[in-house]
Structures are given as structure tokens and as C-alpha cells.
C-alpha atoms as a PDB file:
ATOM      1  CA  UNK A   1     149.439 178.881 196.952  1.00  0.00           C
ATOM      2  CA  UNK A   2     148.905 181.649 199.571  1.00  0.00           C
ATOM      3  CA  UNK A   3     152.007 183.198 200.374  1.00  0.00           C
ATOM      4  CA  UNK A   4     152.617 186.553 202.491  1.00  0.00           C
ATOM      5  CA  UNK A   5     155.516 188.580 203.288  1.00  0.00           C
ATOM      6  CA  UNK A   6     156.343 190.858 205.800  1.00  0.00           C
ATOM      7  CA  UNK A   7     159.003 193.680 205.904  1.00  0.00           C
ATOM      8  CA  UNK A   8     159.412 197.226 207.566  1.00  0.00           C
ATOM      9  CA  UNK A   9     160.700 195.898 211.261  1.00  0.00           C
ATOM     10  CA  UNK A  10     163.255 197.316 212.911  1.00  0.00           C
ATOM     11  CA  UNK A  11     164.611 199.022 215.848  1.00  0.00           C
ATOM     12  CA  UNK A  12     162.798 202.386 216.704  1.00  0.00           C
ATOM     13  CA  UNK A  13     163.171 204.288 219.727  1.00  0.00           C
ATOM     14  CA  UNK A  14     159.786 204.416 222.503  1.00  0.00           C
ATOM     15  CA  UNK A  15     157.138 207.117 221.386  1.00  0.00           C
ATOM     16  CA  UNK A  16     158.484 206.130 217.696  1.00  0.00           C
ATOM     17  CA  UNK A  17     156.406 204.967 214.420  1.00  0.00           C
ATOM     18  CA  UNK A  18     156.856 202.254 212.274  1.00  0.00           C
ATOM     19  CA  UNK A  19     155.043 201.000 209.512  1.00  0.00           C
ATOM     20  CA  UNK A  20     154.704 197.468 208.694  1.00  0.00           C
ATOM     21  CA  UNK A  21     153.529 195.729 205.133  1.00  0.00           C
ATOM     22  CA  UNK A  22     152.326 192.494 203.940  1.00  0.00           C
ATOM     23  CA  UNK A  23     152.926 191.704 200.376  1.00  0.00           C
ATOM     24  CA  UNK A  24     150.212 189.053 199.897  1.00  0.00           C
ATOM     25  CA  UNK A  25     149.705 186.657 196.747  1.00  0.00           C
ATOM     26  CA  UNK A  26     148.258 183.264 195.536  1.00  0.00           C
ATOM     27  CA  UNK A  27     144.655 184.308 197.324  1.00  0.00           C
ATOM     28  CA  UNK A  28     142.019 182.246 195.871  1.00  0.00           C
ATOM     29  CA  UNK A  29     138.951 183.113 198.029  1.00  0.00           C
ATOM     30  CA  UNK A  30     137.420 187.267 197.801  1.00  0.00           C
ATOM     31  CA  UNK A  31     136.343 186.467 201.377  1.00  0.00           C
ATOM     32  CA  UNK A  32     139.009 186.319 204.054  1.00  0.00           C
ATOM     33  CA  UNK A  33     140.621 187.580 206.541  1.00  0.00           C
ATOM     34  CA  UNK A  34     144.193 188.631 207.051  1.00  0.00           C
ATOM     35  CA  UNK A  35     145.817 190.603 209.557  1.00  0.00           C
ATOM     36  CA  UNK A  36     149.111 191.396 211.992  1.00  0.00           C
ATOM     37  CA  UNK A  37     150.131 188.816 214.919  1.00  0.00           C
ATOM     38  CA  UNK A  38     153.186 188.897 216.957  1.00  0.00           C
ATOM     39  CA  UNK A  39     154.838 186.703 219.534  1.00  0.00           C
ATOM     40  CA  UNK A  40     157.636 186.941 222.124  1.00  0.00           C
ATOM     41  CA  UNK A  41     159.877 184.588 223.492  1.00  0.00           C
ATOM     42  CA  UNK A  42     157.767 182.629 226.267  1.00  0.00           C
ATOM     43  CA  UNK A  43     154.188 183.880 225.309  1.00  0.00           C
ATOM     44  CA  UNK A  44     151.644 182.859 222.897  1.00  0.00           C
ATOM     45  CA  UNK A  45     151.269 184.257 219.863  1.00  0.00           C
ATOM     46  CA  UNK A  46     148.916 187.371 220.281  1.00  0.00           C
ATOM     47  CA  UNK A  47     145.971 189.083 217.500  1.00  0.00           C
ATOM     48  CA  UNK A  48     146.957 192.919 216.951  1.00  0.00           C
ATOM     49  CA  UNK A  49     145.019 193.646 214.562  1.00  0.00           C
ATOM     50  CA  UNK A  50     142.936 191.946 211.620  1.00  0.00           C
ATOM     51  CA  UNK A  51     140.392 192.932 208.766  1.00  0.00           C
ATOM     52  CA  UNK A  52     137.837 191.164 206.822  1.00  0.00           C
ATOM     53  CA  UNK A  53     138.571 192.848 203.376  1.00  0.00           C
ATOM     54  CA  UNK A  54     134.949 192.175 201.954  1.00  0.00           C
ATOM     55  CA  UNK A  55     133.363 194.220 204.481  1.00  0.00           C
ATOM     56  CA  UNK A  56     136.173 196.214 205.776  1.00  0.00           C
ATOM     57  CA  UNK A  57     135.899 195.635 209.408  1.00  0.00           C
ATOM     58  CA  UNK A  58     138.666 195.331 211.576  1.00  0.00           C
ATOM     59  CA  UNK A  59     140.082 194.162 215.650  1.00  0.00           C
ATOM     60  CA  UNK A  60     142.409 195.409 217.264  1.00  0.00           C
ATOM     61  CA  UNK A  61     143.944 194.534 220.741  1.00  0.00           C
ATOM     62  CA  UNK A  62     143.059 196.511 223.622  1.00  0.00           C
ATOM     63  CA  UNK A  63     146.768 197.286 224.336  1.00  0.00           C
ATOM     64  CA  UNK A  64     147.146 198.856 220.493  1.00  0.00           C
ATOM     65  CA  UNK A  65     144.218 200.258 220.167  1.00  0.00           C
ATOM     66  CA  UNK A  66     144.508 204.713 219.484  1.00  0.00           C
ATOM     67  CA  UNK A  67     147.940 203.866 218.610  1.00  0.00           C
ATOM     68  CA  UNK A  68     148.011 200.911 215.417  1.00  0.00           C
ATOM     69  CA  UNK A  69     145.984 201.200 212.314  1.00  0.00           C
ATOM     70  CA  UNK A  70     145.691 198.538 209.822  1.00  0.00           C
ATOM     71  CA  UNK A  71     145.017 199.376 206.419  1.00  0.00           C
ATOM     72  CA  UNK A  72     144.743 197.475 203.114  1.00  0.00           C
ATOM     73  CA  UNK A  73     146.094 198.824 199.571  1.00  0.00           C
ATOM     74  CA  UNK A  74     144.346 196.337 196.829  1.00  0.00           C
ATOM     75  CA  UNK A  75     145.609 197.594 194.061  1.00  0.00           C
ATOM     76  CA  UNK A  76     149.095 196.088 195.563  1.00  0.00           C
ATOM     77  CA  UNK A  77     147.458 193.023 197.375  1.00  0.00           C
ATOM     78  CA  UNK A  78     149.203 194.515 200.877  1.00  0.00           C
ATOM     79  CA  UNK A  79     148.140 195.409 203.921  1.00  0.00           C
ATOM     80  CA  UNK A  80     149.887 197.477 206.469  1.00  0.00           C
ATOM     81  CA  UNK A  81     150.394 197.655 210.209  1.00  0.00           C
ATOM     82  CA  UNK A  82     151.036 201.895 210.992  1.00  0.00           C
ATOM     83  CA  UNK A  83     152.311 201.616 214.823  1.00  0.00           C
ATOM     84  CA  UNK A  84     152.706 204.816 216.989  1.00  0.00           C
ATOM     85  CA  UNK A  85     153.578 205.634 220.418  1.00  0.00           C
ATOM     86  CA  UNK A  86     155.346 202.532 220.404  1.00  0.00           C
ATOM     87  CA  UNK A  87     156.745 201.256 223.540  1.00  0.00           C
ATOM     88  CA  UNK A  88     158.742 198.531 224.698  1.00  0.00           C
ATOM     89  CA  UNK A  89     156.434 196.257 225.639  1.00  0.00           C
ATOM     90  CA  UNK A  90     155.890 196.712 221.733  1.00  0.00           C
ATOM     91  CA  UNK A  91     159.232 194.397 221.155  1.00  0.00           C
ATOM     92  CA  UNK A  92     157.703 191.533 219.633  1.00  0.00           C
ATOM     93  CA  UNK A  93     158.065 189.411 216.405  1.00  0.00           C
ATOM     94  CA  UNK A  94     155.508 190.854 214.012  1.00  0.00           C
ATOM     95  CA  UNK A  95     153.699 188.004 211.929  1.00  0.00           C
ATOM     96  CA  UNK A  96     151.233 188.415 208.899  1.00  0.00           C
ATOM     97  CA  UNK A  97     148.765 186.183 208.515  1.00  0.00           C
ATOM     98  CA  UNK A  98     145.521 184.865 206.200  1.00  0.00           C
ATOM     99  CA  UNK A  99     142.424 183.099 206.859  1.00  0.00           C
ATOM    100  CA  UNK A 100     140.561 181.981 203.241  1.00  0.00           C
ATOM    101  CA  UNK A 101     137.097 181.791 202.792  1.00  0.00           C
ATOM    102  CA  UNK A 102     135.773 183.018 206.037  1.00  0.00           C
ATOM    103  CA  UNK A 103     132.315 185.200 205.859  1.00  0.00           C
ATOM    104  CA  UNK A 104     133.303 186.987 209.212  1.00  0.00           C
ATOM    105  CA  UNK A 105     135.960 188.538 211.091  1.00  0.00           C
ATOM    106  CA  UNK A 106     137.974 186.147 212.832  1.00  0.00           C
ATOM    107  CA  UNK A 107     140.879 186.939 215.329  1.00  0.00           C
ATOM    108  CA  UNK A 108     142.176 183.735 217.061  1.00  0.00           C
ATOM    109  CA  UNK A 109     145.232 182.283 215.713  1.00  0.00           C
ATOM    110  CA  UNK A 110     144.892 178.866 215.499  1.00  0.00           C
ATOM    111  CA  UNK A 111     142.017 179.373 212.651  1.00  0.00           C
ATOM    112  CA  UNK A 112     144.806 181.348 210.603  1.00  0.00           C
ATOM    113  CA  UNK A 113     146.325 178.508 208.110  1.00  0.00           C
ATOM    114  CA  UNK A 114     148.864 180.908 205.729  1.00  0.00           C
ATOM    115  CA  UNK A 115     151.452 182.755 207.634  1.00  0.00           C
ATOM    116  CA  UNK A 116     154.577 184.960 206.842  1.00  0.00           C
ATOM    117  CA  UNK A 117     158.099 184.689 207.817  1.00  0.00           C
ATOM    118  CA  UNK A 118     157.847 187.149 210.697  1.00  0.00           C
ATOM    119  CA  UNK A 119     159.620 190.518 211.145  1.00  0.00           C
ATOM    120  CA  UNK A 120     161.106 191.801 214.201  1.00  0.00           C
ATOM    121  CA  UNK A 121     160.201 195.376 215.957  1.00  0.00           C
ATOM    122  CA  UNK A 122     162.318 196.311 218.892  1.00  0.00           C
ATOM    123  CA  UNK A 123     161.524 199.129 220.638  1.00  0.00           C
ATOM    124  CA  UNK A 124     164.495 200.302 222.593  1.00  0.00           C
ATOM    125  CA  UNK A 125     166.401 203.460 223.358  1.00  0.00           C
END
């Protein structure tokens, strides 16, 4: 059983960094997909930034891109979300999420069927 979990939100002031990971586990599939969502009270859930770990290739949203990188460590099955030059349109709950056995990069929500718990970034001063 695919199960993920996020940590590393917080509060951070605008123009800050914060780093987020995914601890993933239970993957049965060396083709997928897995990447960084987030959501905010009245709006759909949103794509930040995903990878497809066989080939490495990765999407990010227009209104992160120059300032998030994702990056994947496999020797501890977890992939990270580095955010800088956050703002607070940034404020969001951050969710980490898995598509199995997909042969290409996917980035639409709905096809994502393992998700974490969700950590919250505020970015206030």
C-alpha cells in the first residue's frame, strides 16, 4: 500500500525559503509519477510541480517556476519541494501525491490516486 507523507510546512516570512519532503513507501510500480499539489480554501486543488522518476522530467506551474525546485533523493524514497521567494499568494495547503504505473509525465490531479495528509505553508509577515 502506497503511502506518502509530507512535513517541513510552516510559517515563513515573504521573500523566505522553505523546503518541503515526501517520505514515500509501499511503491510497487518503477514507473510513476509523484509530485507537490496544494489547495486553498475556495479553489481547486492546483499542480506545482511533478516528476516522472524513470526519466527524470519534471512541471512546474507558471506562477513557481525560477523560484520551486523539485528534487528526488532515492536512496530515502523522498522527494522534496525547495520554495524561494515565497510570497503570500504562496499560503496554501501543500499536498504530496503519486500516480503508479504511468509511462509519462502527468500533472492533472484527478489521475493522482495516493495522496498525503497535507502540510500547511503560510507565508505571512
Amino acid at each position: 500500500q502506497v503511502q506518502l507523507v509530507e512535513s517541513g510546512g510552516g510559517l515563513v516570512q515573504p521573500v523566505g525559503s522553505l523546503r518541503l519532503s515526501c517520505a514515500a513507501s509501499g511503491f510497487a510500480s518503477d514507473y510513476y509519477t509523484i509530485g507537490w499539489f496544494r489547495q486553498s480554501p475556495g479553489k481547486e486543488r492546483e499542480a506545482v510541480s511533478c516528476i516522472f522518476d524513470k526519466a527524470g522530467t519534471t512541471y512546474y506551474a507558471d506562477s513557481v517556476k525560477g523560484r520551486f525546485t523539485i528534487s528526488r533523493d532515492p536512496a530515502k524514497n523522498t522527494v522534496y519541494l525547495q520554495m524561494n521567494s515565497l510570497s503570500p499568494e504562496d499560503t496554501s495547503v501543500y499536498y504530496c501525491a503519486t500516480l503508479q504505473d504511468t509511462g509519462v509525465l502527468i500533472s492533472t490531479p484527478p489521475f493522482f490516486g495516493s495522496w498525503g495528509q497535507g502540510t500547511q505553508v503560510t507565508v505571512s509577515s
